[in-house]
N, C-alpha and C. Protein backbone atom coordinates (compact mmCIF):
# COMPACT_ATOMS: atom_id res chain seq x y z
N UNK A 1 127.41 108.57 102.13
CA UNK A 1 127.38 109.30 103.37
C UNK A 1 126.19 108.87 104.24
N UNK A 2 125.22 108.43 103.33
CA UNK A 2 124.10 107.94 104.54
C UNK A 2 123.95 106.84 105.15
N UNK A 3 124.79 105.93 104.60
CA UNK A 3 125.16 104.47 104.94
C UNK A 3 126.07 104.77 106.06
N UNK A 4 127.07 105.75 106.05
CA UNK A 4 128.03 105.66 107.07
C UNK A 4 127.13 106.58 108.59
N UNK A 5 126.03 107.81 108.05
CA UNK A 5 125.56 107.94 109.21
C UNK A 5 124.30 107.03 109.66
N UNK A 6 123.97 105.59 109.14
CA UNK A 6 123.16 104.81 109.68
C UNK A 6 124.07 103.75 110.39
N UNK A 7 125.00 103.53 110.05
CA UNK A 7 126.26 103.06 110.41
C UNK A 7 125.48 101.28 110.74
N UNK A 8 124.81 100.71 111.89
CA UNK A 8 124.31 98.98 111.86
C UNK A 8 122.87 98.66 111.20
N UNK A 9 122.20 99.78 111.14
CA UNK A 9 121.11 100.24 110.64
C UNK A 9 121.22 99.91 108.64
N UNK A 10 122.68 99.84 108.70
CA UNK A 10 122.63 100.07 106.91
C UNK A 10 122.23 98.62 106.26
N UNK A 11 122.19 97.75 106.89
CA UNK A 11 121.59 96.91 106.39
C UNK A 11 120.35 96.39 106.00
N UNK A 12 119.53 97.29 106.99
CA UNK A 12 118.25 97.28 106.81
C UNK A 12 117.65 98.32 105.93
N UNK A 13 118.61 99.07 105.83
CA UNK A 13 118.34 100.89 104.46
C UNK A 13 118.55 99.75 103.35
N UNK A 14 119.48 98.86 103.33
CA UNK A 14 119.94 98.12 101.97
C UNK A 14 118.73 97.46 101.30
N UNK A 15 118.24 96.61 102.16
CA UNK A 15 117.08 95.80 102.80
C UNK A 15 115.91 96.54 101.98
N UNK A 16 115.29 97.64 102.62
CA UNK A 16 114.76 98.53 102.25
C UNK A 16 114.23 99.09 100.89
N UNK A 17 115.78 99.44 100.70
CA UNK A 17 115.56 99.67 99.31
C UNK A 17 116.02 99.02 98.12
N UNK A 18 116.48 97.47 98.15
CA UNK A 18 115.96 96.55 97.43
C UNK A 18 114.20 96.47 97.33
N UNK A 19 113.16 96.51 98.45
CA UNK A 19 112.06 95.82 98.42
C UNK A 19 111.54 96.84 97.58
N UNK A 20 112.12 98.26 98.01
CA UNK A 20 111.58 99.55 96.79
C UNK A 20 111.64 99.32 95.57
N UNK A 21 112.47 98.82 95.00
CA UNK A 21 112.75 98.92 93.58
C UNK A 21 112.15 97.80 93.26
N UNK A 22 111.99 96.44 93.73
CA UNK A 22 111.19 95.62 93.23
C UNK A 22 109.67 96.08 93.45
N UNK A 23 109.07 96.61 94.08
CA UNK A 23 107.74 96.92 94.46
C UNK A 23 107.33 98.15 93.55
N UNK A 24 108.09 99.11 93.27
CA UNK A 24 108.46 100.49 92.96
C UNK A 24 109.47 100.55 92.02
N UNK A 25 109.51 100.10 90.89
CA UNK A 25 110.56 100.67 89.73
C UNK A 25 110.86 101.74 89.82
N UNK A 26 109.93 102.25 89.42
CA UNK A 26 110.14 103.67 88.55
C UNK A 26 110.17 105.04 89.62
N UNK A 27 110.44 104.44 90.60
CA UNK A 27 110.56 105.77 91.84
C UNK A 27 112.25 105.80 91.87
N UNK A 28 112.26 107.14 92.08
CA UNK A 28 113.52 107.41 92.88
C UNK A 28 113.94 108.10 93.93
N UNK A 29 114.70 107.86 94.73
CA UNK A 29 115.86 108.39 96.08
C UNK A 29 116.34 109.49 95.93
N UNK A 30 115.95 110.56 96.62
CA UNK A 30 116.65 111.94 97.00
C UNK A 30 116.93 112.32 98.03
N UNK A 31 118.28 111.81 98.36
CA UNK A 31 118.63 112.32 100.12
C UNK A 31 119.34 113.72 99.75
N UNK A 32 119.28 114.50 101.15
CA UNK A 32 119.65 115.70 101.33
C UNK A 32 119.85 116.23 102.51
N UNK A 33 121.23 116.50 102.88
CA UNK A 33 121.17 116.97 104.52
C UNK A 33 121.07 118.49 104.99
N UNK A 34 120.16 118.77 105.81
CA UNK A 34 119.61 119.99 105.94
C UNK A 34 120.38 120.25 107.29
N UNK A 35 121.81 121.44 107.55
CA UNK A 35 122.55 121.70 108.70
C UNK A 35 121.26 122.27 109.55
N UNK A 36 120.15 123.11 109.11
CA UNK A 36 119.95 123.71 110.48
C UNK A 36 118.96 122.80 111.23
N UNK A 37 118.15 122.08 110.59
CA UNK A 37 117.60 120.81 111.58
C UNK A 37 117.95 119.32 112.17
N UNK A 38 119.88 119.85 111.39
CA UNK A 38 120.62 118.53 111.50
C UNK A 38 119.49 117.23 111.24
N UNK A 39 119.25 117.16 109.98
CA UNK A 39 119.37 115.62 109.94
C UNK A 39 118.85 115.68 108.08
N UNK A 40 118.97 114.19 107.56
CA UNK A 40 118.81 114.18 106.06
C UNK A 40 117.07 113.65 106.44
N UNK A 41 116.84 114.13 105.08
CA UNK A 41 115.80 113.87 104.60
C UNK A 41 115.13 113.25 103.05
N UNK A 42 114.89 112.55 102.41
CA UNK A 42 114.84 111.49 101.71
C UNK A 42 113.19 112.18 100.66
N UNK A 43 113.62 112.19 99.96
CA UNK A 43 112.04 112.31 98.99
C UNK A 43 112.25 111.03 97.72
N UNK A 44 110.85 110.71 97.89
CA UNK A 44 110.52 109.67 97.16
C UNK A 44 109.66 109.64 95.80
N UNK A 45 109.98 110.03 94.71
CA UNK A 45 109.62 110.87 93.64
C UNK A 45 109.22 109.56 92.82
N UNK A 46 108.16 109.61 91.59
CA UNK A 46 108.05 109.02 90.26
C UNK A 46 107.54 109.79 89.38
N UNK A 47 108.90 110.11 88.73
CA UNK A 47 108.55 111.08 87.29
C UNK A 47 108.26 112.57 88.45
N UNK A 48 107.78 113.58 88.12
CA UNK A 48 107.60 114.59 88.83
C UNK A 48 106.88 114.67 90.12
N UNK A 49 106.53 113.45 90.28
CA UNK A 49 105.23 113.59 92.02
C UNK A 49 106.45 113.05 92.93
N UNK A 50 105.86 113.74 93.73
CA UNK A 50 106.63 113.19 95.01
C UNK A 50 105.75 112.26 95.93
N UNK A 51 105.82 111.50 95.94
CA UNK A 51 105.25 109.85 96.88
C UNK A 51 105.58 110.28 98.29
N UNK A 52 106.79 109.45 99.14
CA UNK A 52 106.78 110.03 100.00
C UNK A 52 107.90 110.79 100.64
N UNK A 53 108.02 110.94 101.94
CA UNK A 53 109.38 111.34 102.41
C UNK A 53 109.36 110.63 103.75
N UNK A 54 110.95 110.97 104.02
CA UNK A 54 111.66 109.93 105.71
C UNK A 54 112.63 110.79 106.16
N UNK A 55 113.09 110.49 107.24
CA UNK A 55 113.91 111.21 107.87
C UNK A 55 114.63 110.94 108.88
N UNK A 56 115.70 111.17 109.21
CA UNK A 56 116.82 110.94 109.98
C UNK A 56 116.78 111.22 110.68
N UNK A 57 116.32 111.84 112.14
CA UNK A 57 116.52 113.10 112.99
C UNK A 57 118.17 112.72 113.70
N UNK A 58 118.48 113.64 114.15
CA UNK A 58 119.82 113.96 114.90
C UNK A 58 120.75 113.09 114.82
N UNK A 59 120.88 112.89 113.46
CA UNK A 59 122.16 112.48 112.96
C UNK A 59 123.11 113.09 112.25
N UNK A 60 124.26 113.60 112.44
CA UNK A 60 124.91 114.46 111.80
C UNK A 60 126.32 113.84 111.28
């Protein structure tokens, strides 16, 4: 679903998060779309910490 709302952009999310996982093993991707601020938001976790977060705005 987030590939289709980045829609020419997804190549560079692909992009992206290849360089993550080589740079960053052991992290992982948590998208989540939140209706009342319309847009997803992404947490970037290893093991229980959360690293960072990103965000979509007004994409629905």
């Amino acid at each position: 679903m987030v590939h289709e709302s980045l829609g020419e952009g997804s190549a560079s999310y692909e992009q992206f998060l290849y360089r993550l996982s080589e740079s960053f093993p052991e992290m992982s991707l948590d998208w989540r779309y939140y209706k009342a601020g319309k847009a997803w938001i992404c947490k970037g976790s290893k093991r229980k910490k959360s690293c960072q977060f990103a965000s979509s705005l007004g994409v629905s």
